[in-house]
Protein backbone atom coordinates (compact mmCIF):
# COMPACT_ATOMS: atom_id res chain seq x y z
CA UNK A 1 179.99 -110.23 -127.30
CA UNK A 2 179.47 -111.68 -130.75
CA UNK A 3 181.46 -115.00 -130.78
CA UNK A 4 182.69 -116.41 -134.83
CA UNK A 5 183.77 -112.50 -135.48
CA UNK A 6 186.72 -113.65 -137.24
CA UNK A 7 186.56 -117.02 -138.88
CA UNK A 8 190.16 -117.69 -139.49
CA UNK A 9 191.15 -118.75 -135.78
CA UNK A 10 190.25 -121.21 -133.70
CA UNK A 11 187.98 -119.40 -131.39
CA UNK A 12 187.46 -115.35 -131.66
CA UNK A 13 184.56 -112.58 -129.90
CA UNK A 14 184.27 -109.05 -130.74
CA UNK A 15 183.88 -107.92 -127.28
CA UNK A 16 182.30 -104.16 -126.77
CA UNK A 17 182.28 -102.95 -123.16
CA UNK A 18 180.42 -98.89 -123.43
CA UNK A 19 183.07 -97.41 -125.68
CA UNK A 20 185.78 -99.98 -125.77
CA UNK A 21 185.91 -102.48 -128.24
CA UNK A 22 187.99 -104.90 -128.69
CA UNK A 23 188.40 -108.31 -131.01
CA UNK A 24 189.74 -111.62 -129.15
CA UNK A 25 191.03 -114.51 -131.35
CA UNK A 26 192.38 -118.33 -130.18
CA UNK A 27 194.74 -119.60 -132.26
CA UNK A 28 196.71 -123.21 -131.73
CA UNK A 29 199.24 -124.20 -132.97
CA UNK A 30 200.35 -127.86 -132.30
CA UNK A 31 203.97 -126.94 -130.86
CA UNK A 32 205.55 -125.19 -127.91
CA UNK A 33 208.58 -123.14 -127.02
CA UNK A 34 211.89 -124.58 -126.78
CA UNK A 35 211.54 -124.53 -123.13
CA UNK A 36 209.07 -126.62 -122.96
CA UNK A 37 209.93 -129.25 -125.50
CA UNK A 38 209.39 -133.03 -124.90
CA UNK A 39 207.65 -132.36 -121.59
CA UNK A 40 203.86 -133.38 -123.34
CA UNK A 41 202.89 -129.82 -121.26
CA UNK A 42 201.28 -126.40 -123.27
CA UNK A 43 201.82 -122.89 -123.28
CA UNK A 44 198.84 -120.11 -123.64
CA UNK A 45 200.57 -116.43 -123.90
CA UNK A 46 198.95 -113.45 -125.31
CA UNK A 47 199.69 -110.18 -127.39
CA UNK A 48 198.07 -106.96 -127.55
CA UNK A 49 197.95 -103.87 -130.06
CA UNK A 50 196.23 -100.87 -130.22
CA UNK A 51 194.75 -100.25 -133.48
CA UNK A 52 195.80 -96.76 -134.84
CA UNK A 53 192.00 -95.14 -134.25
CA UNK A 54 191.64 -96.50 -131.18
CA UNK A 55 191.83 -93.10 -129.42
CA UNK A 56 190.09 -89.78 -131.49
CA UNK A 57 193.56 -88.40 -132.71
CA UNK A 58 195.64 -91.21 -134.86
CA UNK A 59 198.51 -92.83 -133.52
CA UNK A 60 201.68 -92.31 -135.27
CA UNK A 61 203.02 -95.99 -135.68
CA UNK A 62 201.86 -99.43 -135.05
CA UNK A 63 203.48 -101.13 -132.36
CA UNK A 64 206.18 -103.60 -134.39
CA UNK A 65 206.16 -101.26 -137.51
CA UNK A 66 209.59 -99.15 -137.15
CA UNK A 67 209.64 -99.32 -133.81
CA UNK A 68 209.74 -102.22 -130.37
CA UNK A 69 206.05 -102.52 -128.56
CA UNK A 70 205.85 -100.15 -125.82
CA UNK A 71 206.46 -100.87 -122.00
CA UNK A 72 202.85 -100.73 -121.68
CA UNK A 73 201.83 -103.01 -124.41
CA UNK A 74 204.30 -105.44 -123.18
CA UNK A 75 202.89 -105.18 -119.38
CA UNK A 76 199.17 -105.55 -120.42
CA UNK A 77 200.11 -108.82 -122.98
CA UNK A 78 201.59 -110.37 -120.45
CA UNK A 79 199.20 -109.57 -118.04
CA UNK A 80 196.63 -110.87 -120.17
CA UNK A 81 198.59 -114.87 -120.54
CA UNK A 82 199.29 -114.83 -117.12
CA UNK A 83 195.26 -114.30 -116.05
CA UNK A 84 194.40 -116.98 -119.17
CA UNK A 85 196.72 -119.25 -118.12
CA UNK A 86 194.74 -119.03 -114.59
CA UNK A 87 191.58 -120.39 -116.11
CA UNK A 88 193.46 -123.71 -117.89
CA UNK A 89 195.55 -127.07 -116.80
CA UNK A 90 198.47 -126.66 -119.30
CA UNK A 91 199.56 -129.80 -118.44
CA UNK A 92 196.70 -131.30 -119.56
CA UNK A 93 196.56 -129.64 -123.28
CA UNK A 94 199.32 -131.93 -124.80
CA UNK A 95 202.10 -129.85 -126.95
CA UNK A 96 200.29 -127.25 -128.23
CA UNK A 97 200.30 -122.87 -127.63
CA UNK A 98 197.69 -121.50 -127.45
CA UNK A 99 197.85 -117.47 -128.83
CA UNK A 100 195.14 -114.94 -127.51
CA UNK A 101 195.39 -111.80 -129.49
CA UNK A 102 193.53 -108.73 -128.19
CA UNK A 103 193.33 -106.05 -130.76
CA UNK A 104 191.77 -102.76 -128.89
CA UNK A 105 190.10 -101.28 -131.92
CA UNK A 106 188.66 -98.53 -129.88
CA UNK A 107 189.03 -97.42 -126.70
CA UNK A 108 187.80 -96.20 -123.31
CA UNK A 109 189.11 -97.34 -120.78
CA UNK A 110 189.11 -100.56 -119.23
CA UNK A 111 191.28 -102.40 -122.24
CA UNK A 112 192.81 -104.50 -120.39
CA UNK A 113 189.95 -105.81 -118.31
CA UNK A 114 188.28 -106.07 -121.59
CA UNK A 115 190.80 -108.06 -123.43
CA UNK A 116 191.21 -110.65 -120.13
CA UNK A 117 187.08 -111.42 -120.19
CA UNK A 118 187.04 -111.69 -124.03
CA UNK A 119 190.08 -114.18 -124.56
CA UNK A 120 188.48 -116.23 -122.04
CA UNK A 121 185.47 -116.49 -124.24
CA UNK A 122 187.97 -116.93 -127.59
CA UNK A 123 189.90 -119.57 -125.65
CA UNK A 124 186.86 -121.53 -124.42
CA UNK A 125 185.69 -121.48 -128.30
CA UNK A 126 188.75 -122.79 -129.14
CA UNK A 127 189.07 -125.56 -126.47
CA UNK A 128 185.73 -127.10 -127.65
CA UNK A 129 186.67 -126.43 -131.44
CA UNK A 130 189.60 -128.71 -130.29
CA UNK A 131 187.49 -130.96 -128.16
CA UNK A 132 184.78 -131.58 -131.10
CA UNK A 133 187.20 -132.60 -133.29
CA UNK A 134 188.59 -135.39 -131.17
CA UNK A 135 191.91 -133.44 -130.46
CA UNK A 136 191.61 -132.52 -127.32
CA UNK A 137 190.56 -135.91 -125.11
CA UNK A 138 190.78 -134.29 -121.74
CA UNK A 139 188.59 -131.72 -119.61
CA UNK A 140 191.39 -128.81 -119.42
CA UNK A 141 189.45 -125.61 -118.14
CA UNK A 142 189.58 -124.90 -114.20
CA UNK A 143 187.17 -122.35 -114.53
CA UNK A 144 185.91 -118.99 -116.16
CA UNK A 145 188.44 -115.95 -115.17
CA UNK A 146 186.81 -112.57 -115.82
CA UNK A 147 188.42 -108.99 -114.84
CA UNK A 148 186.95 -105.34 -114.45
CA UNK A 149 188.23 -102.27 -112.72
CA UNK A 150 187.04 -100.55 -109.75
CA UNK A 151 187.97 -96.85 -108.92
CA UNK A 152 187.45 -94.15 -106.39
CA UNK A 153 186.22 -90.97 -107.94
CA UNK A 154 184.02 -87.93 -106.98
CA UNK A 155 183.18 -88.06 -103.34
CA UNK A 156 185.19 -90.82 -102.92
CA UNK A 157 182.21 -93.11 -104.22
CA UNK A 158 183.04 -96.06 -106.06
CA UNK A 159 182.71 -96.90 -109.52
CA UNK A 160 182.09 -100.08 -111.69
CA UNK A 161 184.46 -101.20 -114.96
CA UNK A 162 185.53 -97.26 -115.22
CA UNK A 163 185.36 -95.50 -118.79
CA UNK A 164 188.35 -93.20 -119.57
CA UNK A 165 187.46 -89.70 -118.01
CA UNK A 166 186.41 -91.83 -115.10
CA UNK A 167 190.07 -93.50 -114.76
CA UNK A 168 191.86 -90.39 -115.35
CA UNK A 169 190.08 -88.57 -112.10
CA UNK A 170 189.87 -91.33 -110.02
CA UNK A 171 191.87 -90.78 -106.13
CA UNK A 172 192.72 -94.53 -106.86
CA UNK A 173 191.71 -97.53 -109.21
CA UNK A 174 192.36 -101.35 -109.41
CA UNK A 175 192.33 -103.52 -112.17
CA UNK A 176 190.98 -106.81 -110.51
CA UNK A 177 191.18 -110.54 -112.46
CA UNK A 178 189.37 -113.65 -110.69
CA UNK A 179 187.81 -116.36 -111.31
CA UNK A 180 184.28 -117.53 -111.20
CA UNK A 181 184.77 -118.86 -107.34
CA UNK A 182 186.10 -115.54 -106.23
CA UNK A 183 189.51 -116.52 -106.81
CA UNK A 184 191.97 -113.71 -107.01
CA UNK A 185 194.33 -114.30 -110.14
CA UNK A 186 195.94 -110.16 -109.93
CA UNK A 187 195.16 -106.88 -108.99
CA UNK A 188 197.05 -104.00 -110.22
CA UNK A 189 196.73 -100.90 -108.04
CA UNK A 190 197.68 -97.35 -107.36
CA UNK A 191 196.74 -94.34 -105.38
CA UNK A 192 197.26 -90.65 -106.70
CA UNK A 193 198.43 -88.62 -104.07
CA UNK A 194 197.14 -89.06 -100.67
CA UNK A 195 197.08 -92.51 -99.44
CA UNK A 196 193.86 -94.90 -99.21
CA UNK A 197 192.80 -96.62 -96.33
CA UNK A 198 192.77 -100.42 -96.23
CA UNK A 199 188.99 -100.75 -95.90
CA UNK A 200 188.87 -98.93 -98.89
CA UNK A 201 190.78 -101.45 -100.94
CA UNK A 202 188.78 -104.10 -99.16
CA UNK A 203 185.66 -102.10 -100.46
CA UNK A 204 186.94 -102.12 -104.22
CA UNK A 205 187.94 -105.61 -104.72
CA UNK A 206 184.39 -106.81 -102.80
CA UNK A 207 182.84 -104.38 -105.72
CA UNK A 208 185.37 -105.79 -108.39
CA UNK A 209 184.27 -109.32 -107.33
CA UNK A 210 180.80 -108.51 -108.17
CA UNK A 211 181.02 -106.93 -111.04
CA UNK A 212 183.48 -110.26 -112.45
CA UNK A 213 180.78 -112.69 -111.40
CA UNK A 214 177.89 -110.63 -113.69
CA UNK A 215 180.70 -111.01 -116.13
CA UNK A 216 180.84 -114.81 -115.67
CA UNK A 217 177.59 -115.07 -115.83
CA UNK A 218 177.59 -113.27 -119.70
CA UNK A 219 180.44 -115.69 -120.71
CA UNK A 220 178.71 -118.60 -119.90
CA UNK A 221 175.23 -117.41 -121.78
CA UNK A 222 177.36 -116.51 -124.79
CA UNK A 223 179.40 -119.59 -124.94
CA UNK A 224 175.90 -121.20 -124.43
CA UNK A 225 174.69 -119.48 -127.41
CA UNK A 226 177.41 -120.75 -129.77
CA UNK A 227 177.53 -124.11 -128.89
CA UNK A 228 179.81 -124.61 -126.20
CA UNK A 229 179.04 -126.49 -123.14
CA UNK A 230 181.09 -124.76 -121.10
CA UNK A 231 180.77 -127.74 -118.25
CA UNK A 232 181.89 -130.38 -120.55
CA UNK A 233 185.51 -128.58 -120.74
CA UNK A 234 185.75 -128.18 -117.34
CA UNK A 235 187.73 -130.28 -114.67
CA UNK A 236 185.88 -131.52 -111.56
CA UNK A 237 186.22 -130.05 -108.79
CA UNK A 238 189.06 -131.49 -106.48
């Protein structure tokens, strides 16, 4: 993770994970959507693109450019606010949206995952951007939300954060989001073909919940690295 990758935003990381690579940015804006208006709450969503190399052959068109962002791009951004929105009080921000962009500049499975762990980073920059410059007078994070992938592939073993050849053989993989405590934010799911057993499941999110708090564990040393006193933004426990 290399954190100040992009200097224009708020808060950004360049976050490789084996071959994916993707760039997070934070950016605030001190307003909220109409639904929200004149209720002193905030609003964190998220968008994502695939940048036209991100595979070997290149992609045709840019999502937005000629044509409307495919049913997949539109299920991973939102996927992506609703875990972010997980890890923050909203009602605690004061008017103001918070943007997480994830731009998948090359990938290998595991984007999505990716671009959940790295906005958390590029919002915690951002909250303490906001926090250092007086804007921000409250604690506002709940706590660090991380996500990784677990699958079942040859001989049913099971495998960590899954690269792309990986995914595409796997009898089954889940895309698991928590939070530091073990908290389950989502898990997206699906067997190919014959069904799984439930201990099975049981056995991927235990592995998934494993993998997210090593993840945790990175955020908080890179955070730690630029600055950012990660405890000092977040809410006591209740």
């Amino acid at each position: 993770m290399i954190t100040g990758f992009h200097r224009a935003s708020e808060g950004s990381v360049l976050y490789r994970a084996g071959g994916t690579v993707v760039l997070c940015t934070a950016s605030v804006e001190s307003k909220v959507p109409p639904f929200l208006e004149g209720k002193g709450k905030g609003w964190l969503t998220a968008e994502y693109q695939m940048h036209p190399r991100a595979n070997p052959p290149r992609r045709e068109q840019r999502d937005g450019r000629g044509k409307a962002p495919s049913g997949r791009t539109l299920e991973i951004q939102r996927l992506v606010g609703r875990a972010l929105r997980a890890a923050v009080d909203l009602d605690r921000i004061g008017e103001r949206t918070v943007t997480i962009d994830c731009d998948v500049l090359e990938a290998d499975g595991g984007t999505r995952t990716a671009s959940v762990t790295g906005g958390f980073v590029a919002l915690a920059l951002a909250l303490h951007k906001l926090t250092a410059r007086g804007d921000l007078k409250e604690r506002v994070v709940r706590e660090p939300v991380a996500a990784t992938s677990v699958g079942v592939v040859a001989g049913d073993a099971l495998a960590l954060d899954l690269m792309y050849l990986e995914d595409s053989a796997a009898r089954v993989d889940l895309n698991v989001v928590a939070t530091a405590s073990a908290g389950i934010v989502e898990i997206q799911g699906t067997a190919e073909g014959e069904a799984v057993p439930r201990a099975t499941i049981d056995a991927m999110v235990d592995l998934a919940l494993v993998g997210i708090a090593r993840l945790v564990t990175q955020q908080r040393a890179v955070l730690a690295g630029a600055g950012v006193d990660l405890a000092a933004l977040t809410r006591p426990a209740s």
